[in-house]
Structures are given as structure tokens and as C-alpha cells.
PDB file of N, CA and C in Angstrom:
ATOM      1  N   UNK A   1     -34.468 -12.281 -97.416  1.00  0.00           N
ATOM      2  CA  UNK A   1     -34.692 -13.680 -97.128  1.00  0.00           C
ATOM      3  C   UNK A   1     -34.615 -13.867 -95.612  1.00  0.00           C
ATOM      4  N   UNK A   2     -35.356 -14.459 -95.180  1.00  0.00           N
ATOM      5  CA  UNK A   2     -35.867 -15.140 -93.833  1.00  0.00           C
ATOM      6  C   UNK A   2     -34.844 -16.200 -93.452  1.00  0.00           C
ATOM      7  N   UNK A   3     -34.071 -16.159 -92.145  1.00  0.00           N
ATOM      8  CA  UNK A   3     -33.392 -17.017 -91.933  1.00  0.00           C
ATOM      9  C   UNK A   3     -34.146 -18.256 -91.115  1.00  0.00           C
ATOM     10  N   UNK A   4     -34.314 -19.342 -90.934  1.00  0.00           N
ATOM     11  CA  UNK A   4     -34.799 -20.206 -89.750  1.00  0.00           C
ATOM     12  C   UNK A   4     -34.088 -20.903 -88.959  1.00  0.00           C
ATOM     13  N   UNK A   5     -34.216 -21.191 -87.828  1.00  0.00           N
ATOM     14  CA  UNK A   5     -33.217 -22.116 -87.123  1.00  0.00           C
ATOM     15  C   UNK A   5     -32.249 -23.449 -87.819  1.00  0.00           C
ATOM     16  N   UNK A   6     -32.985 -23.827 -88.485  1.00  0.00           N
ATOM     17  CA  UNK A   6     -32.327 -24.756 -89.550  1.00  0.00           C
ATOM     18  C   UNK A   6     -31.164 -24.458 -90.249  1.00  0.00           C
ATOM     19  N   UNK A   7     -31.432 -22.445 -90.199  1.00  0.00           N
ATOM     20  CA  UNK A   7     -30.196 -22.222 -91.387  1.00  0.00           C
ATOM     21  C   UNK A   7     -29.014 -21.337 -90.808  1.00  0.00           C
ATOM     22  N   UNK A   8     -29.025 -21.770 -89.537  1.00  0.00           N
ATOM     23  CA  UNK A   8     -28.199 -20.989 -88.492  1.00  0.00           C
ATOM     24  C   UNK A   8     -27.437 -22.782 -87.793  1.00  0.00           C
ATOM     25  N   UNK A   9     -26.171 -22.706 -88.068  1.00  0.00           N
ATOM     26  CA  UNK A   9     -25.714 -24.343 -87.918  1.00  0.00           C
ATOM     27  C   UNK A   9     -23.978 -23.852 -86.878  1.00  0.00           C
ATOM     28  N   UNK A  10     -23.748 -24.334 -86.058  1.00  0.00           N
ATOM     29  CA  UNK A  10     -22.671 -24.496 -85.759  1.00  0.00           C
ATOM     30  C   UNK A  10     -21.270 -24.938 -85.895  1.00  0.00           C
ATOM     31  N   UNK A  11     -20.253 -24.177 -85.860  1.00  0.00           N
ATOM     32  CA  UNK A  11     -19.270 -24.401 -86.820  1.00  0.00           C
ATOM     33  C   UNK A  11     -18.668 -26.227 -86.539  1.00  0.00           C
ATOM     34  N   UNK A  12     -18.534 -26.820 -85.453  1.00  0.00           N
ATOM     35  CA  UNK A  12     -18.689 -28.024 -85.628  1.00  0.00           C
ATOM     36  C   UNK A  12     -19.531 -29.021 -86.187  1.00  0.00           C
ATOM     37  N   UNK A  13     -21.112 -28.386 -86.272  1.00  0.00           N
ATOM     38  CA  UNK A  13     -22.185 -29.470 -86.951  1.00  0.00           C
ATOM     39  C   UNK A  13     -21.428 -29.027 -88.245  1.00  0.00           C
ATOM     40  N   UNK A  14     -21.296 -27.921 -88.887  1.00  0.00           N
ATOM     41  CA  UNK A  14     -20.654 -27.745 -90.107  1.00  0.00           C
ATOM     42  C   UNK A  14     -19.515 -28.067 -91.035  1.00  0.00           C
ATOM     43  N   UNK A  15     -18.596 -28.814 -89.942  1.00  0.00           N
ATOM     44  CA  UNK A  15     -17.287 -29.381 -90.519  1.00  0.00           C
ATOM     45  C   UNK A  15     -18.291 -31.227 -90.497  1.00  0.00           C
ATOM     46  N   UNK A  16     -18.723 -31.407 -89.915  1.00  0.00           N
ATOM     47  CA  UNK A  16     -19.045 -32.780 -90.176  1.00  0.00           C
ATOM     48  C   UNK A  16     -20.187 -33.134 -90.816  1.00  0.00           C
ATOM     49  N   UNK A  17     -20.675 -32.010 -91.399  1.00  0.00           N
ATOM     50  CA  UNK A  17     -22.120 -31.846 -92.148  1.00  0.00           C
ATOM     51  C   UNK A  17     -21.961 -31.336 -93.494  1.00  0.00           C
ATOM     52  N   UNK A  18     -20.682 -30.483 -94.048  1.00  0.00           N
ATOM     53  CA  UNK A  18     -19.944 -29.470 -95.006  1.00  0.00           C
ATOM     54  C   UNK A  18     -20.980 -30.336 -96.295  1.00  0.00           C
ATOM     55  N   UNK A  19     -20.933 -31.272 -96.797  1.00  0.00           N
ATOM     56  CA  UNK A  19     -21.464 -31.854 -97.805  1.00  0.00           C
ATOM     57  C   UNK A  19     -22.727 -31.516 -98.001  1.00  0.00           C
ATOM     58  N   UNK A  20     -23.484 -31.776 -97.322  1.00  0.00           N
ATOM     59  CA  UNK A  20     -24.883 -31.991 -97.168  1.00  0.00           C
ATOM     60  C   UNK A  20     -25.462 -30.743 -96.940  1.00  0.00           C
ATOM     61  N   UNK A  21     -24.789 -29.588 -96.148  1.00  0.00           N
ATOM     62  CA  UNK A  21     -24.663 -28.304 -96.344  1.00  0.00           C
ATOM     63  C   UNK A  21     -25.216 -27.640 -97.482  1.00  0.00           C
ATOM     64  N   UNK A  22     -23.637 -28.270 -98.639  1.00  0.00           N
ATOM     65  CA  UNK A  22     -23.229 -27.723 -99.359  1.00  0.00           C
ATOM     66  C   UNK A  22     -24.522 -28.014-100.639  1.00  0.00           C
ATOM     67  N   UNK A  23     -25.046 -28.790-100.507  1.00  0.00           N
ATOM     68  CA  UNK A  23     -25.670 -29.347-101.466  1.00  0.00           C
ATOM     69  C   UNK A  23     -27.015 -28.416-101.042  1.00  0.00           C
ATOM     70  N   UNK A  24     -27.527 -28.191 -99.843  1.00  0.00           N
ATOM     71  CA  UNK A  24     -28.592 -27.291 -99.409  1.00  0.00           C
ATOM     72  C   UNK A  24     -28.449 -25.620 -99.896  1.00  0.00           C
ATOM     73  N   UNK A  25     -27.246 -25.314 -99.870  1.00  0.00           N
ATOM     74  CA  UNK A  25     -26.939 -23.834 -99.968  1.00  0.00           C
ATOM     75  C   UNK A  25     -27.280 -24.109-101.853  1.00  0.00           C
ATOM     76  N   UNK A  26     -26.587 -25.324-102.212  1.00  0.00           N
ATOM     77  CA  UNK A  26     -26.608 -25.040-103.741  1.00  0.00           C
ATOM     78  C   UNK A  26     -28.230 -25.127-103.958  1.00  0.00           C
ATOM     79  N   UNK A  27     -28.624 -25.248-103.387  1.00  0.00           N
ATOM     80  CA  UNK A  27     -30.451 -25.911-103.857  1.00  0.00           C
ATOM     81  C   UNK A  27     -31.407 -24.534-103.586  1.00  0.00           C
ATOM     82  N   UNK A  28     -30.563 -23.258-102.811  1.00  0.00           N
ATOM     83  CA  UNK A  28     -31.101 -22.213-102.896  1.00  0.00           C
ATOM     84  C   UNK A  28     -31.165 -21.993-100.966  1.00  0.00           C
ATOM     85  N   UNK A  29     -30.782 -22.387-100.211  1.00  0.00           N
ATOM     86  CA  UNK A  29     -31.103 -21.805 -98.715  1.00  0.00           C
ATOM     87  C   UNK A  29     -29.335 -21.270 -98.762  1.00  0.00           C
ATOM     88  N   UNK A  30     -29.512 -20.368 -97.605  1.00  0.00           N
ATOM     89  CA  UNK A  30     -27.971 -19.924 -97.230  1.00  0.00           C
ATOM     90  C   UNK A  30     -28.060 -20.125 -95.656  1.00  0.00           C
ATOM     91  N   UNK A  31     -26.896 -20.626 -95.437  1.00  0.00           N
ATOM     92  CA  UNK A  31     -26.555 -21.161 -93.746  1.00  0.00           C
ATOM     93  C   UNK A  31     -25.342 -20.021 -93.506  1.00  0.00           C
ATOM     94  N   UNK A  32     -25.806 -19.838 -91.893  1.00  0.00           N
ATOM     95  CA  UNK A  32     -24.717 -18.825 -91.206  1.00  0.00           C
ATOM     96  C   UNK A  32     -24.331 -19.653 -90.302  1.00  0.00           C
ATOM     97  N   UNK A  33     -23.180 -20.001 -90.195  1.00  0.00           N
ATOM     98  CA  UNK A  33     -22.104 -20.877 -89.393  1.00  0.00           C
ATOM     99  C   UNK A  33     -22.158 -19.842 -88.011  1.00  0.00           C
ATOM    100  N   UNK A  34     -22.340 -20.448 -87.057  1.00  0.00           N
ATOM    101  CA  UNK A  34     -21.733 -19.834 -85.914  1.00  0.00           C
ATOM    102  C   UNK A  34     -20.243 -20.540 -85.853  1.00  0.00           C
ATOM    103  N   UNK A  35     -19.960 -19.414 -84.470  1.00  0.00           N
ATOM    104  CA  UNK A  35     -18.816 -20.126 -83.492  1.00  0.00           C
ATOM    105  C   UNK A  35     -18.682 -19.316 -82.493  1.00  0.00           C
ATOM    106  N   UNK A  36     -18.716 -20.416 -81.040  1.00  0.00           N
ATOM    107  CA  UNK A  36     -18.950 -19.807 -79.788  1.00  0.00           C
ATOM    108  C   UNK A  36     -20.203 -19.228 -79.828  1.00  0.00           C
ATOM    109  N   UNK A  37     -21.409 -20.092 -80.213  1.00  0.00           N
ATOM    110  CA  UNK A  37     -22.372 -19.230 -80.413  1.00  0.00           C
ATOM    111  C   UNK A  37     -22.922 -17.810 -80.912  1.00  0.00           C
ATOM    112  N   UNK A  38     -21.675 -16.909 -81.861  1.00  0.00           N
ATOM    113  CA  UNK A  38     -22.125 -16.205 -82.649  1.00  0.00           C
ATOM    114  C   UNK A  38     -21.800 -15.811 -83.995  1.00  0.00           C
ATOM    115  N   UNK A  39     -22.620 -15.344 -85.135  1.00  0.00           N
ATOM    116  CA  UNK A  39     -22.401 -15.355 -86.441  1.00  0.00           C
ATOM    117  C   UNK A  39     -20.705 -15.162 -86.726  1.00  0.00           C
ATOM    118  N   UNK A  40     -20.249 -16.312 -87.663  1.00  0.00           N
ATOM    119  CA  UNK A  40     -18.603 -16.521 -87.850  1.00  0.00           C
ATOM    120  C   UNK A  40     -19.005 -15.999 -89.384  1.00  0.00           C
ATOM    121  N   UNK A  41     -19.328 -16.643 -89.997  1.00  0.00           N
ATOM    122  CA  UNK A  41     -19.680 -16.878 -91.652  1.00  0.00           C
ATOM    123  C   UNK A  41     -20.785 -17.243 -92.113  1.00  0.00           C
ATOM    124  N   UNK A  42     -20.540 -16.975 -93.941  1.00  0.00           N
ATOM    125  CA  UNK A  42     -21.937 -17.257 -94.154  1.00  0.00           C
ATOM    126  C   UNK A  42     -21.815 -18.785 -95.452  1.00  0.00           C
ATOM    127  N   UNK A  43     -22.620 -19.300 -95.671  1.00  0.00           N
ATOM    128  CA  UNK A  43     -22.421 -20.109 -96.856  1.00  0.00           C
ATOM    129  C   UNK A  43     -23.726 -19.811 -97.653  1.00  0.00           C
ATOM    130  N   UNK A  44     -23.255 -19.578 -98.678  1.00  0.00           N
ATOM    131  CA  UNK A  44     -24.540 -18.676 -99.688  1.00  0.00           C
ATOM    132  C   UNK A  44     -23.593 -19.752-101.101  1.00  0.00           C
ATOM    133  N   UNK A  45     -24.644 -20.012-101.915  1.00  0.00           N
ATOM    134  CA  UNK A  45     -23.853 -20.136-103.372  1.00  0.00           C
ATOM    135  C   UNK A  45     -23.264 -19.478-104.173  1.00  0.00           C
ATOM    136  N   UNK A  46     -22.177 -19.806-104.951  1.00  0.00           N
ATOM    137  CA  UNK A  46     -21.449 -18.815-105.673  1.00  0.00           C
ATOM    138  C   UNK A  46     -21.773 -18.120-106.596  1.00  0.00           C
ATOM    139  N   UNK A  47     -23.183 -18.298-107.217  1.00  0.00           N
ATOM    140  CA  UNK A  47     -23.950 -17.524-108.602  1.00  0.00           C
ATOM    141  C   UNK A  47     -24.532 -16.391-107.781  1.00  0.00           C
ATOM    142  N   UNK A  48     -24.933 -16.387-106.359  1.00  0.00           N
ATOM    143  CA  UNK A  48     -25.107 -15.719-105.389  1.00  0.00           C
ATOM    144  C   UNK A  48     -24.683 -14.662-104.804  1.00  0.00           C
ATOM    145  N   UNK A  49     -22.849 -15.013-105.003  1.00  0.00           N
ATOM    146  CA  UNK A  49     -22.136 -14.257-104.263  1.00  0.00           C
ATOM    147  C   UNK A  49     -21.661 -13.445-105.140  1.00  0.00           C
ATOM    148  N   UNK A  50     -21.681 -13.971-106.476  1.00  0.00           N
ATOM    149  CA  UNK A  50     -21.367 -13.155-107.446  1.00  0.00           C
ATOM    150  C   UNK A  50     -22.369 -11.739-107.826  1.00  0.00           C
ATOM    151  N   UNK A  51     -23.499 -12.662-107.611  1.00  0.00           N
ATOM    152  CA  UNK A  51     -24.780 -11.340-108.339  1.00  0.00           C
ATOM    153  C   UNK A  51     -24.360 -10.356-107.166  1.00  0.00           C
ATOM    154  N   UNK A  52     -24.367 -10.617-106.078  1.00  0.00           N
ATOM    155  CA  UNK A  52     -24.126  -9.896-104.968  1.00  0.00           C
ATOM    156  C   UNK A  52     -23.604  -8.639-104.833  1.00  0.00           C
ATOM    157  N   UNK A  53     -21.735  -9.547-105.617  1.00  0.00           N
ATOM    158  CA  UNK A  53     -20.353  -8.215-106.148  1.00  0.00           C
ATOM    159  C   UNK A  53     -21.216  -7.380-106.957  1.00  0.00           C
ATOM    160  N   UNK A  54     -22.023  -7.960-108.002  1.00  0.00           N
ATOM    161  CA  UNK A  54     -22.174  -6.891-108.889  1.00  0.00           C
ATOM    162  C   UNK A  54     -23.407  -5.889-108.213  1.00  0.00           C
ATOM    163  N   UNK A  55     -24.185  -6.261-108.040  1.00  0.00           N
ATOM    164  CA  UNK A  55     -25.071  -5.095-107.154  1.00  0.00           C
ATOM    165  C   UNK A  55     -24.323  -4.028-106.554  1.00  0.00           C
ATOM    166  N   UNK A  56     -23.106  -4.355-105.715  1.00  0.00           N
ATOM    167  CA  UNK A  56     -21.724  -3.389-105.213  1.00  0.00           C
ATOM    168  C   UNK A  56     -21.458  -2.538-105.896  1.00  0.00           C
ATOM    169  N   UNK A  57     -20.988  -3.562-106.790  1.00  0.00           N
ATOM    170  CA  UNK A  57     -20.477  -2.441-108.211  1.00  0.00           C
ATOM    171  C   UNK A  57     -21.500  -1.471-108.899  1.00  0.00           C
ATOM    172  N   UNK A  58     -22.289  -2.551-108.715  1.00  0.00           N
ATOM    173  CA  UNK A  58     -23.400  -1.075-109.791  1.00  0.00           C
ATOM    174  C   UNK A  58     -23.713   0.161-108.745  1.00  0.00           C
ATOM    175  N   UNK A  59     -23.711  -0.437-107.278  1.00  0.00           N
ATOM    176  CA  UNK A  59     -24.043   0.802-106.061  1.00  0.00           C
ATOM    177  C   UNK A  59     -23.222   2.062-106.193  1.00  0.00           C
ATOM    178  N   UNK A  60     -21.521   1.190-106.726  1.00  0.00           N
ATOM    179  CA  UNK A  60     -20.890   2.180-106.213  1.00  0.00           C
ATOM    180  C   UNK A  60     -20.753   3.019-108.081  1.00  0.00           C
ATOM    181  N   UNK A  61     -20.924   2.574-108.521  1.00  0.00           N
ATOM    182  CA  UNK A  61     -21.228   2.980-109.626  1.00  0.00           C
ATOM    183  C   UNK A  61     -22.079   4.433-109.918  1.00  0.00           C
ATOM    184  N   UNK A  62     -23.206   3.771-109.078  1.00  0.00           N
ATOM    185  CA  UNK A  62     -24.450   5.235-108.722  1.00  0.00           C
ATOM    186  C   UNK A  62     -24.079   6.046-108.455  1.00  0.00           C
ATOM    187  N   UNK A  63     -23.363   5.673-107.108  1.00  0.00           N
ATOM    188  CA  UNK A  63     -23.019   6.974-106.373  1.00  0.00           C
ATOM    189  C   UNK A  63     -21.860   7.783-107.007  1.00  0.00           C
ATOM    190  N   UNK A  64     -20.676   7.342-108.031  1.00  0.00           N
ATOM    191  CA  UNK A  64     -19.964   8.072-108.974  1.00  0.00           C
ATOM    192  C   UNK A  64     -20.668   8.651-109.398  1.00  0.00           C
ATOM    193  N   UNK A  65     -21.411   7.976-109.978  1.00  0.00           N
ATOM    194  CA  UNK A  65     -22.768   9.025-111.050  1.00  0.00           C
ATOM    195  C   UNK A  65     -22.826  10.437-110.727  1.00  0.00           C
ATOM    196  N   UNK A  66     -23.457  10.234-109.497  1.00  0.00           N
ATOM    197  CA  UNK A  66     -24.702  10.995-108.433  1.00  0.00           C
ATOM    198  C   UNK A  66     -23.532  12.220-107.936  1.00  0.00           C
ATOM    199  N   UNK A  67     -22.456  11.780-107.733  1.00  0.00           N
ATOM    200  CA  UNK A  67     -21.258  12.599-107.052  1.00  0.00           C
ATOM    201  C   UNK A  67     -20.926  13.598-108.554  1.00  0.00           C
ATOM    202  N   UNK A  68     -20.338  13.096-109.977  1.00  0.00           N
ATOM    203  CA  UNK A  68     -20.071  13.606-110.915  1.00  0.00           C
ATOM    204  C   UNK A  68     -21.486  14.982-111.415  1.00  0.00           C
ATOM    205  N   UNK A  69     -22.363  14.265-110.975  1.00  0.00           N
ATOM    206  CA  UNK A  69     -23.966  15.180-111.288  1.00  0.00           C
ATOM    207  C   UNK A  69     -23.880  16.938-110.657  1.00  0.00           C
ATOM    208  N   UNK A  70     -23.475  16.007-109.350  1.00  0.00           N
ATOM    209  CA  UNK A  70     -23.985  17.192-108.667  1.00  0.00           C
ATOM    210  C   UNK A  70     -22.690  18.546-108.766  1.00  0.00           C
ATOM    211  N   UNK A  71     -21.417  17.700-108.908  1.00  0.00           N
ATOM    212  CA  UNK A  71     -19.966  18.961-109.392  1.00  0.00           C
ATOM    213  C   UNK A  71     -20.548  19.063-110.431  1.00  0.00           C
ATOM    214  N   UNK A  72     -21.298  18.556-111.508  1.00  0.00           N
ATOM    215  CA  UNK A  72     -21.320  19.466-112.743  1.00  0.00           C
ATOM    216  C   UNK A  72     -22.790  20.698-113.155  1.00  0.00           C
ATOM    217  N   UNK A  73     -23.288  20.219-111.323  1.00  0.00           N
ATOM    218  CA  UNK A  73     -24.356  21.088-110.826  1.00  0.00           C
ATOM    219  C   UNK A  73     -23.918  22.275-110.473  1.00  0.00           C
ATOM    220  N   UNK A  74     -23.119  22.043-109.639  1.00  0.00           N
ATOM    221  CA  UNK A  74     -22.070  23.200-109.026  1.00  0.00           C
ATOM    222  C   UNK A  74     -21.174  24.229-109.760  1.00  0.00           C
ATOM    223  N   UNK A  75     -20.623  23.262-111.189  1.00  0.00           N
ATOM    224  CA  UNK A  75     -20.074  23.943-111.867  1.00  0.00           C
ATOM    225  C   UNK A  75     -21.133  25.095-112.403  1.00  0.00           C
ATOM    226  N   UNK A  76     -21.944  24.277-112.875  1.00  0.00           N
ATOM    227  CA  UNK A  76     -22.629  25.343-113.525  1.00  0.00           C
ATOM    228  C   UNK A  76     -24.286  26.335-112.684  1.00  0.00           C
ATOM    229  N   UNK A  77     -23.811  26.096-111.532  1.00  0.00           N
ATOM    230  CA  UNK A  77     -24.789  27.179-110.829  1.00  0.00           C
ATOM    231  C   UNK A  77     -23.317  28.063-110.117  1.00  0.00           C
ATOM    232  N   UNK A  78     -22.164  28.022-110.813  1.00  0.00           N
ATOM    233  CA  UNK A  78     -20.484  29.397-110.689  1.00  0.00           C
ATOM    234  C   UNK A  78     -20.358  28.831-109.123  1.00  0.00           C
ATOM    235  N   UNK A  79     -20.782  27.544-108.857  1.00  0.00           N
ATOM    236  CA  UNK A  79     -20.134  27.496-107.291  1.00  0.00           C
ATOM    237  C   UNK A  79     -19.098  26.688-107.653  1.00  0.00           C
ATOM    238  N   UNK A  80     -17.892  27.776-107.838  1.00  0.00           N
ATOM    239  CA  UNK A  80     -16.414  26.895-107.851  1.00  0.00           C
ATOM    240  C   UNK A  80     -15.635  27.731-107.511  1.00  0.00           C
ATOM    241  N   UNK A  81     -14.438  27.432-106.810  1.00  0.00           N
ATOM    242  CA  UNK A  81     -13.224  27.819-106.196  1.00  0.00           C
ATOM    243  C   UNK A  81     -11.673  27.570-106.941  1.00  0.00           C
ATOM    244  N   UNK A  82     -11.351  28.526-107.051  1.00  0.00           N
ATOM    245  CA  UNK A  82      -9.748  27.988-107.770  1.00  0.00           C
ATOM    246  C   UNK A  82      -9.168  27.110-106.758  1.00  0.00           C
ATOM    247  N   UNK A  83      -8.393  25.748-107.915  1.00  0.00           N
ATOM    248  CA  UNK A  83      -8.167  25.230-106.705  1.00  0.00           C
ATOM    249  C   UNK A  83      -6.866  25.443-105.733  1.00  0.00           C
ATOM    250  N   UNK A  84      -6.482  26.704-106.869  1.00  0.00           N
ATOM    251  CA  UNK A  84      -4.605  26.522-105.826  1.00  0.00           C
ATOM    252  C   UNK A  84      -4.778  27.681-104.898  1.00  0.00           C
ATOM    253  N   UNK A  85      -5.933  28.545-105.361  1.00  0.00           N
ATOM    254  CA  UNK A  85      -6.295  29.169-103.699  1.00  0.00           C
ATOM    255  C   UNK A  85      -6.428  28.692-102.957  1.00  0.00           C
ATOM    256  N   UNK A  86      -7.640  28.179-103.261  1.00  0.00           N
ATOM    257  CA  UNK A  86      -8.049  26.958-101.939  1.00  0.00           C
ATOM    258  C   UNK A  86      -6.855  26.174-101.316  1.00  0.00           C
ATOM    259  N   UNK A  87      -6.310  25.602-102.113  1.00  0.00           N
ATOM    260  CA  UNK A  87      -4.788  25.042-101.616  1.00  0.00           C
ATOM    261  C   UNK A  87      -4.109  25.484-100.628  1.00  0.00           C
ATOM    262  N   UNK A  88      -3.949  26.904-100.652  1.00  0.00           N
ATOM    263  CA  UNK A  88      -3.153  27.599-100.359  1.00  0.00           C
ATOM    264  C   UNK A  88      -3.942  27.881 -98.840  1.00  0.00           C
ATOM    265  N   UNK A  89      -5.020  28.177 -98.929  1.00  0.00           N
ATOM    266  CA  UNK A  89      -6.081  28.292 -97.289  1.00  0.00           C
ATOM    267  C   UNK A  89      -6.094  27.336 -96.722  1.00  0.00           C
ATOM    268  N   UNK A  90      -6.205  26.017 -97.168  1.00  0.00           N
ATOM    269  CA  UNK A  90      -5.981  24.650 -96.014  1.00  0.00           C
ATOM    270  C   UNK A  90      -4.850  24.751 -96.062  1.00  0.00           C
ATOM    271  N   UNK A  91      -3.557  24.785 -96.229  1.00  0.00           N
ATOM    272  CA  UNK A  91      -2.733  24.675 -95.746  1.00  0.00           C
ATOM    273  C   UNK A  91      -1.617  25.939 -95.051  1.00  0.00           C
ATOM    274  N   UNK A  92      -2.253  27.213 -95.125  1.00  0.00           N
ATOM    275  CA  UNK A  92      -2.393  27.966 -93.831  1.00  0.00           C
ATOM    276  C   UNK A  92      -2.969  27.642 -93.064  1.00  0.00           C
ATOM    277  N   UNK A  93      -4.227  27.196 -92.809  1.00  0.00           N
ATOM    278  CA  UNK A  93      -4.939  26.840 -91.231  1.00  0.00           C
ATOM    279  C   UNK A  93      -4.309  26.385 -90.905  1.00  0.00           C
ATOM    280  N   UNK A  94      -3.942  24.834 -91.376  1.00  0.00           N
ATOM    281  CA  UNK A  94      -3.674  23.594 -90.948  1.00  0.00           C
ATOM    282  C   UNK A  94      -1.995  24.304 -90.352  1.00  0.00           C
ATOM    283  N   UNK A  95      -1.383  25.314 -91.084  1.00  0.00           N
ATOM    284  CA  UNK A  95       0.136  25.441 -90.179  1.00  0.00           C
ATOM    285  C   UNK A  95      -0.424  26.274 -89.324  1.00  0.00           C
ATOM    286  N   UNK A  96      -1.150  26.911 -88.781  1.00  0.00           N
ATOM    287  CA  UNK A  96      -2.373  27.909 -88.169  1.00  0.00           C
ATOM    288  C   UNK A  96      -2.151  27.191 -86.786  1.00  0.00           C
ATOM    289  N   UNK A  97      -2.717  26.172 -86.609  1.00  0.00           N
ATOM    290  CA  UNK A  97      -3.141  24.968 -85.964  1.00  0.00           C
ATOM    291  C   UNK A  97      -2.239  24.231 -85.253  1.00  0.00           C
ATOM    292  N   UNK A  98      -1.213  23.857 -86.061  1.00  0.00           N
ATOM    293  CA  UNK A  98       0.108  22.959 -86.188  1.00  0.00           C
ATOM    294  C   UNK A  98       0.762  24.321 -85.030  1.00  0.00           C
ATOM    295  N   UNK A  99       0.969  25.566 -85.552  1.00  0.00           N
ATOM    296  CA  UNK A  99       2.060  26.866 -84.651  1.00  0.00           C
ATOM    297  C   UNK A  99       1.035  27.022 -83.335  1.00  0.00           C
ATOM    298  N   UNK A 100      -0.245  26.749 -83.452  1.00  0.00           N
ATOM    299  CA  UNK A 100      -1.060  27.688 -82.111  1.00  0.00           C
ATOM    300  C   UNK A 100      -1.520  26.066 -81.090  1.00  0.00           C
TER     301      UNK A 100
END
């Protein structure tokens, strides 16, 4: 969505405008409040802000997915490491590191 000068408002026009605002954001535009002349906040509607969270969620959702895919890619193309070896090698370096 396209912002226009209209929908870029200053945080004082905005405390004495909040209503009339509010009734614009609900009607479908979203206003970005400045202050001191730069982006403070946003006013978007709340069916808005919600679909929003969930897009998040489903993102981060994917990327569980996408992350679980590819270890069970790994598992089964034998690229795996015990893990208390491995254990055991980061935390030699790391005292490696820590003594040198």
C-alpha cells in the first residue's frame, strides 16, 4: 500500500484530530504519526493488525518447517554427529581460547 501525504500526520495534528483519524484508519487508510518530523508510529486498524500477527506466525511457522526438513535431510543423507562428541570439541576450543 501506497502511502500519500495525507497519510503521514503529525503527532500534534494527531492528538487533536485522534477521532477523525480514527474513523479514517477504520474506513481502510493507515496514518504514520510523525514526531520531530520523523516516523514515531503507525495507526492501522485492529482486524489489520491482527491479520498481520498471523502472517508472523505462519512465517515463522515456515521457517520451523523448512529448518525441521532440512535436519531430517541431513539425517538421512548420514550427515550427523554424536552430540556429546561434539560437546565435548566446543568446549575444548572454547577452553583452547579462554587458556591461549
Amino acid at each position: 500500500m501506497a502511502f500519500t501525504s495525507h497519510d503521514i500526520v503529525p503527532l500534534s495534528q494527531a492528538r487533536a484530530n485522534l477521532s477523525d483519524l480514527a474513523d479514517q484508519v477504520k474506513e481502510g487508510a493507515e496514518k504514520i504519526i510523525t514526531k520531530n518530523g520523523e516516523s514515531y508510529v503507525a495507526l492501522i486498524d485492529a482486524k489489520r493488525l491482527d491479520y498481520y500477527h498471523q502472517l508472523e506466525r505462519e512465517r515463522i511457522h515456515l521457517l520451523l518447517i523448512d529448518d525441521a526438513s532440512r535436519g531430517l535431510a541431513d539425517v538421512a543423507a548420514g550427515k550427523v554427529k554424536d552430540a556429546r562428541s561434539t560437546l565435548g570439541t566446543i568446549q575444548r576450543r572454547r577452553a583452547a581460547r579462554a587458556a591461549g
